[in-house]
Protein backbone atom coordinates (compact mmCIF):
# COMPACT_ATOMS: atom_id res chain seq x y z
CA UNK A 1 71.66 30.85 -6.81
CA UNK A 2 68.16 32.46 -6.08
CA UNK A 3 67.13 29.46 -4.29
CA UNK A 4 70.01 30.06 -1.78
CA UNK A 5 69.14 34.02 -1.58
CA UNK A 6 65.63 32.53 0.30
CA UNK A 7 64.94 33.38 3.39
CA UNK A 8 65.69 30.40 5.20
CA UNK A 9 62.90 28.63 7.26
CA UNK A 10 63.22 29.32 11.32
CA UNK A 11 62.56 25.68 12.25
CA UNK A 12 65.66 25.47 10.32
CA UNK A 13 67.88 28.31 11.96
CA UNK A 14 66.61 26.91 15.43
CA UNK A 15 68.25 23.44 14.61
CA UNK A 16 70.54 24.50 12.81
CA UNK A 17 71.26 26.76 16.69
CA UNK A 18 70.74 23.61 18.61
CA UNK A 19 74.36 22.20 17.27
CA UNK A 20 75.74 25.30 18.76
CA UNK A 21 73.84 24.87 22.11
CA UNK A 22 75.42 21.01 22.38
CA UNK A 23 79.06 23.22 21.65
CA UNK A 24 78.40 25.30 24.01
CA UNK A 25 77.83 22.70 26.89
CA UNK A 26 80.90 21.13 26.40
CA UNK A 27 82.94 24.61 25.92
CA UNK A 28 81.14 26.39 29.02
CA UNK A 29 82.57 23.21 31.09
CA UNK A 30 85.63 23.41 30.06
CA UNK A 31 86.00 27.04 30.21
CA UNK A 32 83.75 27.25 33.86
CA UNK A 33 85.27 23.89 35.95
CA UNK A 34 87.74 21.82 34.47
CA UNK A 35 90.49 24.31 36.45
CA UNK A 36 88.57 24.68 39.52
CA UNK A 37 87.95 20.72 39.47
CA UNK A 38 91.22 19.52 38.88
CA UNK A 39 93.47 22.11 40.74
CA UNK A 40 90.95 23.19 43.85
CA UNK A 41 89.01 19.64 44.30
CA UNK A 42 91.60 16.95 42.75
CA UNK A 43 94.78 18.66 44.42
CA UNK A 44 96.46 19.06 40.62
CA UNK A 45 98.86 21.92 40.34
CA UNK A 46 96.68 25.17 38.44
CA UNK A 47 99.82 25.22 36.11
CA UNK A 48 99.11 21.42 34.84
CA UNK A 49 94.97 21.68 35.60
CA UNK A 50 95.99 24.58 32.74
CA UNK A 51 98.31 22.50 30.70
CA UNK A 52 96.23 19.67 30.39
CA UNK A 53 93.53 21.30 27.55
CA UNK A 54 96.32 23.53 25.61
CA UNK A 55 97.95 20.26 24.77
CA UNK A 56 94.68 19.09 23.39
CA UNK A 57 94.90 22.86 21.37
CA UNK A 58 98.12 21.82 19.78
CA UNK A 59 95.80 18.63 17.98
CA UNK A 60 93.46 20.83 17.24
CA UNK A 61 95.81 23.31 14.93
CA UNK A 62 96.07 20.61 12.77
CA UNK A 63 92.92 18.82 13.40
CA UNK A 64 90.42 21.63 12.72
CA UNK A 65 91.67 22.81 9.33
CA UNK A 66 92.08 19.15 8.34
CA UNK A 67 88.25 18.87 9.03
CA UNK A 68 87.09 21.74 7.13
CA UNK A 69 89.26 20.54 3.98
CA UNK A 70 87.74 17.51 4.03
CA UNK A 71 83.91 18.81 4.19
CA UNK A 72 84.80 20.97 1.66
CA UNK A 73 85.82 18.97 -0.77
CA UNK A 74 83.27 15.84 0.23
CA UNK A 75 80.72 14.81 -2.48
CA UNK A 76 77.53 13.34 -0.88
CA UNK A 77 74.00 13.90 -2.94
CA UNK A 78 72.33 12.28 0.30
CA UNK A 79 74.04 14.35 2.81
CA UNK A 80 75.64 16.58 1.22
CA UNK A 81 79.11 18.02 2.16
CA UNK A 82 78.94 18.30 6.10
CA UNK A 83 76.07 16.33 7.68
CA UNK A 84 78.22 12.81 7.06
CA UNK A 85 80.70 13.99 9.94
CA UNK A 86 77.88 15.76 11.91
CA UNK A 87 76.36 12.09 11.86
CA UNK A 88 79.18 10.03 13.44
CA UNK A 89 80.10 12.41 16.00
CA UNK A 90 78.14 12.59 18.53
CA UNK A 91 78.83 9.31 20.75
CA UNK A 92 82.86 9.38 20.73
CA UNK A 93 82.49 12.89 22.05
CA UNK A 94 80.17 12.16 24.38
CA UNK A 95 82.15 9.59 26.39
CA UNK A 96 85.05 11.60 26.18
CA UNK A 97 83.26 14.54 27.79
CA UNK A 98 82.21 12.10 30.40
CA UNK A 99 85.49 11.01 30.99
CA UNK A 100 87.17 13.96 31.71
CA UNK A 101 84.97 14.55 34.86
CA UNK A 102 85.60 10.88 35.90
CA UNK A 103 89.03 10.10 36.51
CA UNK A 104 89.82 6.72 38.73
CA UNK A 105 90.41 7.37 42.20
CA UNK A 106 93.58 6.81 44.11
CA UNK A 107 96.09 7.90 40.61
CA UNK A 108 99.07 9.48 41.80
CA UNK A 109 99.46 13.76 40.15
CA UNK A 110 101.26 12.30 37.11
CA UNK A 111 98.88 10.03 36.33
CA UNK A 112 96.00 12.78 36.77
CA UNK A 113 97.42 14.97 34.60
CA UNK A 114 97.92 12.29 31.12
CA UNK A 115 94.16 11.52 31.86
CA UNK A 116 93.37 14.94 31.66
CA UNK A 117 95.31 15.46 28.33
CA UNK A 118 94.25 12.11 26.57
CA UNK A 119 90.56 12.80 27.12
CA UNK A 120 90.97 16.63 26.67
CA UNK A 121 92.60 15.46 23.11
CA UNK A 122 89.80 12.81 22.27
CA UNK A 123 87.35 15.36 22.85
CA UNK A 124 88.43 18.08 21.10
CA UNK A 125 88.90 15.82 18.05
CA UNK A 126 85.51 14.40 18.31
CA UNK A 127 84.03 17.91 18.80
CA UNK A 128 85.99 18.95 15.97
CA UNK A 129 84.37 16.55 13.90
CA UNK A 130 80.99 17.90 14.20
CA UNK A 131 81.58 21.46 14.99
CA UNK A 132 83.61 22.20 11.81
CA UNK A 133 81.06 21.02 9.43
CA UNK A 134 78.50 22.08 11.51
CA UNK A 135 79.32 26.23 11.29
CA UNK A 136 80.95 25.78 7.72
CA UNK A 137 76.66 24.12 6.81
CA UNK A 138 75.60 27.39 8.46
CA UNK A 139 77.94 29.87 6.61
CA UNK A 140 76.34 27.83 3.01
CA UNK A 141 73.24 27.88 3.72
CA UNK A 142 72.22 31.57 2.56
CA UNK A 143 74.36 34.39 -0.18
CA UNK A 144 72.63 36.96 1.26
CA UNK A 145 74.55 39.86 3.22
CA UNK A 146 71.94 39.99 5.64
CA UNK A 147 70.32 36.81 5.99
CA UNK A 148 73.53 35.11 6.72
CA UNK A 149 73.68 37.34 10.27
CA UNK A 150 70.42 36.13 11.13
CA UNK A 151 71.25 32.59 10.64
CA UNK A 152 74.12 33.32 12.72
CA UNK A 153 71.89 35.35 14.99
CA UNK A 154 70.07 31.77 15.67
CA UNK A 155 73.83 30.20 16.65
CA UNK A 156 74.68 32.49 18.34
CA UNK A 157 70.70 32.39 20.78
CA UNK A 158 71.95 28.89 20.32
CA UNK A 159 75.04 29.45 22.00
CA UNK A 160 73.45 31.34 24.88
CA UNK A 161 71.10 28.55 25.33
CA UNK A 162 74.04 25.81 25.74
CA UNK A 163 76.44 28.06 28.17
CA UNK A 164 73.87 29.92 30.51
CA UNK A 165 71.36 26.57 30.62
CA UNK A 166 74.13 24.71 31.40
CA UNK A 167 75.81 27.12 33.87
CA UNK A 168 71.80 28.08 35.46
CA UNK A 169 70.79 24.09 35.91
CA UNK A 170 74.10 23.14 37.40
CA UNK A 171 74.49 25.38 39.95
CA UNK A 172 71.00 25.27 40.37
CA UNK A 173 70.48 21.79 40.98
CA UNK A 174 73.46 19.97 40.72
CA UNK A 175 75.96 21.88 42.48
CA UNK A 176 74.28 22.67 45.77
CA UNK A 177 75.99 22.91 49.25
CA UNK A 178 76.21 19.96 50.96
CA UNK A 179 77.62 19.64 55.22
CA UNK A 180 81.68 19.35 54.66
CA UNK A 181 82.33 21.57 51.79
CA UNK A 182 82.10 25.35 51.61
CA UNK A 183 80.79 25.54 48.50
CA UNK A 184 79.19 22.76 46.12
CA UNK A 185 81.34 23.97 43.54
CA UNK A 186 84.22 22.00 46.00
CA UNK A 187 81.83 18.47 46.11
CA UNK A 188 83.80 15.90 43.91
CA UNK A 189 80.26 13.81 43.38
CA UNK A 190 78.56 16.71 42.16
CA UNK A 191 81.05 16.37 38.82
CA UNK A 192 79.99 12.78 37.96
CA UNK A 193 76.39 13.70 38.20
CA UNK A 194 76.90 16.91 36.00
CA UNK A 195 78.74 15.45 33.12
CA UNK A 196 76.40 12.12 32.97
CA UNK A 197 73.38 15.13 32.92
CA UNK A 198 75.34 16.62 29.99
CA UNK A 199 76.55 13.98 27.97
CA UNK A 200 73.25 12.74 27.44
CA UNK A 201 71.95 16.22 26.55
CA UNK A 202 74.34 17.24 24.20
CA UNK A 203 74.07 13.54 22.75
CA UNK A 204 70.78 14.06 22.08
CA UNK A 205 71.14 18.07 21.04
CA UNK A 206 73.84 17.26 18.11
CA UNK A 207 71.46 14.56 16.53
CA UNK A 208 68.59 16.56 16.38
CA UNK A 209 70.66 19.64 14.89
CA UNK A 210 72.06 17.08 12.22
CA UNK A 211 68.74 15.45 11.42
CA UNK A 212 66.52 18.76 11.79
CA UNK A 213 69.12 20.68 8.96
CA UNK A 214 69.12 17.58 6.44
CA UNK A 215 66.23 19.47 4.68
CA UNK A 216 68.53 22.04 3.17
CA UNK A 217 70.97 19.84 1.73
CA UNK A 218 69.33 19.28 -1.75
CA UNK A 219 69.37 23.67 -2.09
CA UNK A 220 73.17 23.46 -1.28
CA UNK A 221 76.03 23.31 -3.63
CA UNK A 222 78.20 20.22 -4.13
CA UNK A 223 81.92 20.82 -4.81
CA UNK A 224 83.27 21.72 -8.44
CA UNK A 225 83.43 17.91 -10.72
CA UNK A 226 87.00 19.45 -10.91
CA UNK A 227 88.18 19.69 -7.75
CA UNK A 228 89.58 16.40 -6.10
CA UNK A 229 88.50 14.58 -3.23
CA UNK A 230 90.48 15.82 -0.20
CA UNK A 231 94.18 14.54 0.44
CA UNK A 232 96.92 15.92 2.25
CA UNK A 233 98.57 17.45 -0.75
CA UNK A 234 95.60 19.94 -1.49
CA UNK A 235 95.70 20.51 1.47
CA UNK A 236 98.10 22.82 2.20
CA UNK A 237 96.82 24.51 -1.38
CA UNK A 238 93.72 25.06 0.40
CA UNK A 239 95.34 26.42 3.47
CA UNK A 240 97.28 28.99 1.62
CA UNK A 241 94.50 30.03 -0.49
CA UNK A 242 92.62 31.39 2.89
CA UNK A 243 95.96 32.94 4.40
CA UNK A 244 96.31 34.97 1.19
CA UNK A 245 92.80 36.56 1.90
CA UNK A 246 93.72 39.81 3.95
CA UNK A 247 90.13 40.14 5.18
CA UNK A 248 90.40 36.64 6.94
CA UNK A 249 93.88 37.57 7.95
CA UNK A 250 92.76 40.83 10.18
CA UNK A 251 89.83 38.65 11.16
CA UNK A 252 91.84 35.46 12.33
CA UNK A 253 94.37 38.17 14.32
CA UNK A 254 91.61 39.65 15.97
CA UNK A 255 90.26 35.79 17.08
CA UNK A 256 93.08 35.02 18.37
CA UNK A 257 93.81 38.05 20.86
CA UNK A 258 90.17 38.28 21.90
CA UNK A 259 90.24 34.43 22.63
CA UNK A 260 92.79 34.93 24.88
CA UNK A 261 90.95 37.52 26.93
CA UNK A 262 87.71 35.56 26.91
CA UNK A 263 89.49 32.24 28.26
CA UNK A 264 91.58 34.22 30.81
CA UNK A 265 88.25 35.68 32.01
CA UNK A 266 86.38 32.24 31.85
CA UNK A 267 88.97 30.24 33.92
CA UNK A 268 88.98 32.89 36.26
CA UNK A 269 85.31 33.54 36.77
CA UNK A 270 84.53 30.75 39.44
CA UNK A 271 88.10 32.05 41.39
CA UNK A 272 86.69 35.68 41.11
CA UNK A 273 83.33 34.94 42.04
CA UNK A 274 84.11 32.61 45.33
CA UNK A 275 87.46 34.03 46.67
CA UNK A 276 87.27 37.92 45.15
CA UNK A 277 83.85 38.68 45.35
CA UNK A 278 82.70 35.92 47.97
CA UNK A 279 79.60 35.32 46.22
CA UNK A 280 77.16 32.48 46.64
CA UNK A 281 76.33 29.40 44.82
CA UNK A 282 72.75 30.77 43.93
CA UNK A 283 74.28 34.14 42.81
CA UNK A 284 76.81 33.13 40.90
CA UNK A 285 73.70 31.04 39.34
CA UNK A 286 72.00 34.35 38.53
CA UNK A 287 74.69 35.52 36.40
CA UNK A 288 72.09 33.88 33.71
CA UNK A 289 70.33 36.96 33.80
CA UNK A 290 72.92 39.69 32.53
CA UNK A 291 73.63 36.85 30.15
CA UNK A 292 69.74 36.62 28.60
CA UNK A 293 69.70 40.37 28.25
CA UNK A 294 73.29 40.41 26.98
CA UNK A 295 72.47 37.70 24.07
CA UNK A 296 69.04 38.53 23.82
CA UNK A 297 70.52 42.06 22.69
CA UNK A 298 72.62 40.45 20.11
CA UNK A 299 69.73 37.88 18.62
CA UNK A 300 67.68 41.30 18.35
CA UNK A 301 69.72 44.05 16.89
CA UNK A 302 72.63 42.19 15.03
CA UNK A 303 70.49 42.18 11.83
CA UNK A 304 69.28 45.75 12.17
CA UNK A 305 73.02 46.84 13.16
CA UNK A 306 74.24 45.67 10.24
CA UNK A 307 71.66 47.57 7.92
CA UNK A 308 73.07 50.75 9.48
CA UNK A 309 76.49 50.18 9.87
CA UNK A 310 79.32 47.91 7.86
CA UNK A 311 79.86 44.78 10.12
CA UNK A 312 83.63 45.95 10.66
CA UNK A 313 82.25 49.13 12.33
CA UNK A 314 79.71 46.67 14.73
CA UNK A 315 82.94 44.15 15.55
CA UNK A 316 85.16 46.97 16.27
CA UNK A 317 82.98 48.67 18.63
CA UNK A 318 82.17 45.27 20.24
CA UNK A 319 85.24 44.30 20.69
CA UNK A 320 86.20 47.65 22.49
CA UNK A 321 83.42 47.05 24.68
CA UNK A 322 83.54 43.95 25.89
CA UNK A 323 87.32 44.69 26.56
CA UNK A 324 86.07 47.30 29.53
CA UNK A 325 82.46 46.03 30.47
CA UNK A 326 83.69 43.14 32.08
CA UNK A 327 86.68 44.59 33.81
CA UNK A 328 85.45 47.79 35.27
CA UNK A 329 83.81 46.42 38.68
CA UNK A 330 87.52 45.10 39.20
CA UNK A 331 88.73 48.89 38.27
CA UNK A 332 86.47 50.46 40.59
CA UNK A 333 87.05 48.14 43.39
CA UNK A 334 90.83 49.05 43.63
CA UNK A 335 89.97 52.55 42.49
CA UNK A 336 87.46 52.46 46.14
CA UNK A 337 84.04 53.25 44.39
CA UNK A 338 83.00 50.13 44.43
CA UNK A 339 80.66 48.45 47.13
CA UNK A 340 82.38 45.88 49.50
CA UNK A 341 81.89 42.31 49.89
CA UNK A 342 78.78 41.84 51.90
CA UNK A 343 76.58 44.69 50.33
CA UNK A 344 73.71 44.37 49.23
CA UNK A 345 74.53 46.84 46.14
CA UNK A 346 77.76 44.56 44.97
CA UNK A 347 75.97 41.28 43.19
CA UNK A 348 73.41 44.04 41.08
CA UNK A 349 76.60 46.53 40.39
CA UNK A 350 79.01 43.45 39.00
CA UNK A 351 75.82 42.37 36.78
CA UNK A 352 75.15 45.58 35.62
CA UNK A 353 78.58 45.37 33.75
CA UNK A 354 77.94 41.60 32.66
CA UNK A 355 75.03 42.70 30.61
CA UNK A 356 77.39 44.99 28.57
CA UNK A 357 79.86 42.73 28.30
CA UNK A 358 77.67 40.02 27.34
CA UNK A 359 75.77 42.13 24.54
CA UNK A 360 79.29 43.26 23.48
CA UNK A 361 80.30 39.60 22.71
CA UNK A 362 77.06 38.17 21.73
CA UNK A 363 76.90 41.52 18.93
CA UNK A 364 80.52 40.91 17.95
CA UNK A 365 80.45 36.63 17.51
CA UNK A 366 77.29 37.33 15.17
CA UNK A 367 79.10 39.78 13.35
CA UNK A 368 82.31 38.06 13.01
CA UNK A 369 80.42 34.58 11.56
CA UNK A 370 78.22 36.38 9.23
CA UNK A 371 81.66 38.53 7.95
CA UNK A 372 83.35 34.92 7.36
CA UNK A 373 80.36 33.92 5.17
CA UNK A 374 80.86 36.48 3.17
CA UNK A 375 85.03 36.17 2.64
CA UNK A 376 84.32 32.30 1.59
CA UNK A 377 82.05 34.49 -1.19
CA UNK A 378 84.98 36.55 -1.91
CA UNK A 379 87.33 33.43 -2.06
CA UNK A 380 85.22 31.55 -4.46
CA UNK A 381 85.61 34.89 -6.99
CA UNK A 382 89.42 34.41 -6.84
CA UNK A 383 89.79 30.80 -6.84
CA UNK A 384 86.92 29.49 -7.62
CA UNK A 385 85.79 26.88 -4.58
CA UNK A 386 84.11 27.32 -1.85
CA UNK A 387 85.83 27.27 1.60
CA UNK A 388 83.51 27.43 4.16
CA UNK A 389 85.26 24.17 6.14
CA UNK A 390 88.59 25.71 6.01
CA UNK A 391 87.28 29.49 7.09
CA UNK A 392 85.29 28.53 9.78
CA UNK A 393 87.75 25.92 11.32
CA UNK A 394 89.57 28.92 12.65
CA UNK A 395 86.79 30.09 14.28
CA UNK A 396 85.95 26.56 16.30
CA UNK A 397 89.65 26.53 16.87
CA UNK A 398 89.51 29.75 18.43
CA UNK A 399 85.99 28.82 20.14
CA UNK A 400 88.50 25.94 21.98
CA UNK A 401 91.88 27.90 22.27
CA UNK A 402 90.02 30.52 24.06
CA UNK A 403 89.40 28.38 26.83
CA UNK A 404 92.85 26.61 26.40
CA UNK A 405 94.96 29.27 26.38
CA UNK A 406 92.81 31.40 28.55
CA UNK A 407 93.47 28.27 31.62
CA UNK A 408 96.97 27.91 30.66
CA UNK A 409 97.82 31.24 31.20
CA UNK A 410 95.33 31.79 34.39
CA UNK A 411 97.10 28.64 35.82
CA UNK A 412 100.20 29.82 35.63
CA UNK A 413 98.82 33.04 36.92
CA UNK A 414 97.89 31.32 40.01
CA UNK A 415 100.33 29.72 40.56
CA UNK A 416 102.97 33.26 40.29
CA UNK A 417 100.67 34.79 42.90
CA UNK A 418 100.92 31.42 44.79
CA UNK A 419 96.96 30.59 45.36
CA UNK A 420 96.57 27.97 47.39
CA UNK A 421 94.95 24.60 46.30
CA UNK A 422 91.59 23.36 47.89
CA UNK A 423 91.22 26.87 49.50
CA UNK A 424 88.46 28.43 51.67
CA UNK A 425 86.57 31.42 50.73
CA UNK A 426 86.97 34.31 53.08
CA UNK A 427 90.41 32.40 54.14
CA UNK A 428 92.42 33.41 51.23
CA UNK A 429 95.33 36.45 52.52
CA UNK A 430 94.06 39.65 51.61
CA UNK A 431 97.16 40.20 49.48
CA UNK A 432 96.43 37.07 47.34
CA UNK A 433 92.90 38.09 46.71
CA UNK A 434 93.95 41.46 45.39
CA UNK A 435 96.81 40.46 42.85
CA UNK A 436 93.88 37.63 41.73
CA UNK A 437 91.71 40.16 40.83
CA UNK A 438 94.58 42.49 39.26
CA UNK A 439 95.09 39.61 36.33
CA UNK A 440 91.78 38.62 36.19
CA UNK A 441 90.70 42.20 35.06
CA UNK A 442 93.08 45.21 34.13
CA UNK A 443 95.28 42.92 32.52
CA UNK A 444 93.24 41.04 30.62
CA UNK A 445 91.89 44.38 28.67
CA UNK A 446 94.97 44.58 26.70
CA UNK A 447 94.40 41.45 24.59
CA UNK A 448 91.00 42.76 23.91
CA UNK A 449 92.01 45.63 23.07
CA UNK A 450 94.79 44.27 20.41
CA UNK A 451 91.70 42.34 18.90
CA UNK A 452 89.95 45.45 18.20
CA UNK A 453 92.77 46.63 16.46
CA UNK A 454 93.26 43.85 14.23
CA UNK A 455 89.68 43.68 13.52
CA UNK A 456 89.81 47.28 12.34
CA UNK A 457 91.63 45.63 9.58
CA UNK A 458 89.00 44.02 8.09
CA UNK A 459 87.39 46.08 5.04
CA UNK A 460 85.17 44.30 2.88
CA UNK A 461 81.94 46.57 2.77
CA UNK A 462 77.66 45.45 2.45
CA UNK A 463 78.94 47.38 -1.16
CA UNK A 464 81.67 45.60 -2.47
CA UNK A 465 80.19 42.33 -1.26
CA UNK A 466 77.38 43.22 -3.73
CA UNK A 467 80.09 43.49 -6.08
CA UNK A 468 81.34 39.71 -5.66
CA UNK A 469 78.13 38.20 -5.48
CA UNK A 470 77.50 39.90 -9.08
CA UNK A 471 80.22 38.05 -9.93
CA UNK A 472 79.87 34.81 -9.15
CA UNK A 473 75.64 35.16 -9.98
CA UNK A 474 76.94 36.31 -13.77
CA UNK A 475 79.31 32.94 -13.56
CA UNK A 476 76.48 30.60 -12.58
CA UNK A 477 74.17 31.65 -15.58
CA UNK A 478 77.05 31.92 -17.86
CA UNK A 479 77.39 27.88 -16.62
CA UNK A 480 73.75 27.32 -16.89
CA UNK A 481 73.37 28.59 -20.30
CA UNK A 482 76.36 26.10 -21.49
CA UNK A 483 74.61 23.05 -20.02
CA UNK A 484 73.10 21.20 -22.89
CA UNK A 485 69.29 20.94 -23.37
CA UNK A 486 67.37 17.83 -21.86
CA UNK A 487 67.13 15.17 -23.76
């Protein structure tokens, strides 16, 4: 047990948050172009371009909690419990990603749409093969209330580092205006180049997280002699015996109705940022920098937060902020305090808010893993296993529904307020424009806000987590003493 209680080395953390930047690719593409590709450059209805990735959210329900059973209950003395899957990974997901950006030419809408679901499924499976065992590793690797948020401190820079390098370099570089289009966000080429670019990146990303982390498997534990290998039966045991935890509970609510807010927002962002706020291709690039502050905020203070405060207090507030930062340069635009398309004031005002909005969620998603850490601590007291896999499969579900759920419902959003398909900026009606940027913001606080709510739910304390790991320190050396002497 003191072993684990180490500080853990930072080459570690940093490739242990290199997994999270190869997540992070694939989720920020998803979440930033897989709508705007299919619906406003392939000609596919928003409502299916939205479908298409919440049927792959259906597989993952089952697939993700299936997947953190299984690592939990895997016995490797090599590999221990989780590197195994984050080993075989990496290639199926790979050419799935790829896939998804490459669909055969001349396919009629029907067709369009399975290819979109049957790669959105295989890569959400293959992800979920990696990315479950990948945050459960993290969430094992330290007992300690505080070094546990800066491991996740290190995912979550990692994070950063996948979404905002991926979002800088491809507008940067890949999708730049080119005579015809209006935008290189519109260029259909500019797709295949970006997901060949990323494949091979996040190929090369999840084997060097997997590899660089093997040196902490020998300090890890391997699952109880009695607990069986994983079947289907146990299960469901396993999946009631983290539904019965009311901490997890509150915090799974809170997931789910923040995830719908943050994928609402994400599927929206490129619509907002060429048809609301008419911005260009190299300023929607320098979003990156209210982002850098934003999770550079989170990398610094989370640890220091959460030696003031309780980490319910810090995902409450968070969660309440993120729910306004983002939305207010919507609010003041219809309000009519807020500069007009054109000025030079309106790209610094919008990022002013980002940066809040940014630091809100980078703050809270530390927070939130590091709380989830401890609960598997908590769960182990009552039932004596460790459930990292199963506990943090909700949270890579919710990583994907997010940006499922969040383009299923901002499709059919589109489609109510009948935006048109391949449409020119500064060509959408006036009318159109203005109920696009009434669902993109005001009404996408309310989820937010629901989250905050169910988060205040949450009330395990730094206190009475001292309390459990007393516990379960007083168990191990009541175990050690019982072993029998060497030879």
């Amino acid at each position: 047990m003191s072993k684990k209680a180490e500080p853990i080395p930072v080459r570690t953390k940093l490739f242990f948050g290199l997994g999270a930047s190869a997540e992070n690719v694939f989720l920020y593409a998803f979440g930033f172009f897989v709508m705007l590709y299919y619906n406003q450059v392939l000609g596919l209805p928003a409502t299916l371009a939205g479908l298409g990735p919440t049927v792959a959210l259906i597989v993952d329900a089952i697939t993700d909690p299936l997947m953190g059973s299984w690592s939990d209950r895997f016995r490797s003395r090599r590999f221990g419990r989780r590197h195994p899957f984050m080993l075989i990974a990496p290639l199926p997901a790979t050419v799935a990603f790829f896939c998804v950006f490459n669909p055969p030419g001349d396919i009629s809408q029907t067709q369009l749409f399975i290819w979109l679901v049957v790669f959105s499924v295989l890569l959400r499976a293959c992800m979920t093969l990696f990315f479950v065992p990948h945050l459960a590793f993290g969430g094992e690797m330290s007992s300690d209330y505080h070094e546990r948020s800066s491991v996740m401190a290190y995912n979550n820079l990692g994070t950063y580092i996948g979404a905002a390098g991926a979002h800088f370099f491809s507008l940067k570089f890949i999708f730049v205006a080119t005579a015809g289009y209006s935008s290189g966000l519109l260029v259909p080429e500019h797709y295949r180049e970006f997901s060949l670019i990323a494949s091979g990146l996040v190929f090369a990303a999840v084997y060097a997280c997997a590899f660089g982390t093997l040196d902490r498997v020998p300090t890890l534990s391997q699952p109880d002699s009695r607990i069986a290998a994983f079947n289907f039966r146990d299960f469901g045991g396993d999946l009631v015996k983290v539904l019965r935890n009311r901490n997890y509970l509150f915090l799974l609510l809170g997931l789910l109705f923040l995830s719908i807010t943050i994928g609402m927002r994400a599927a929206f962002n490129n619509y907002m940022n060429l048809y609301y706020w008419e911005f260009s291709t190299s300023q929607i690039a320098n979003f990156v920098i209210g982002s850098v502050i934003g999770y550079a905020s989170g990398f610094l203070f989370a640890v220091r937060l959460h030696r003031r405060f309780d980490k319910r207090a810090v995902i409450v507030a968070c969660a309440v902020g993120y729910a306004f930062a983002e939305a207010l340069p919507v609010i003041l635009r219809i309000s009519g305090v807020f500069p007009d398309n054109g000025s030079p004031w309106l790209f610094p005002g919008v990022l002013f808010f980002h940066v809040f909005g940014s630091a809100s969620l980078s703050l809270l998603n530390i927070s939130v893993m590091s709380a989830l850490a401890d609960i598997a601590d908590e769960n182990e007291v009552r039932f004596g296993q460790r459930q990292e896999g199963m506990l943090y499969s909700a949270r890579t579900f919710f990583s994907k529904a997010d940006r499922a759920l969040g383009t299923l419902l901002a499709g059919i959003a589109l489609d109510l307020i009948a935006f048109p398909a391949k449409a020119v900026p500064g060509e959408v009606p006036a009318e159109t424009v203005f109920m696009l940027g009434l669902v993109d913001s005001p009404l996408t606080i309310l989820p937010a806000l629901l989250g905050a709510l169910f988060y205040a739910g949450y009330r395990m304390t730094r206190h009475s987590h001292q309390e459990i790991r007393q516990v379960l320190e007083s168990r191990a050396a009541v175990a050690a003493d019982a072993q029998p002497p060497n030879g």
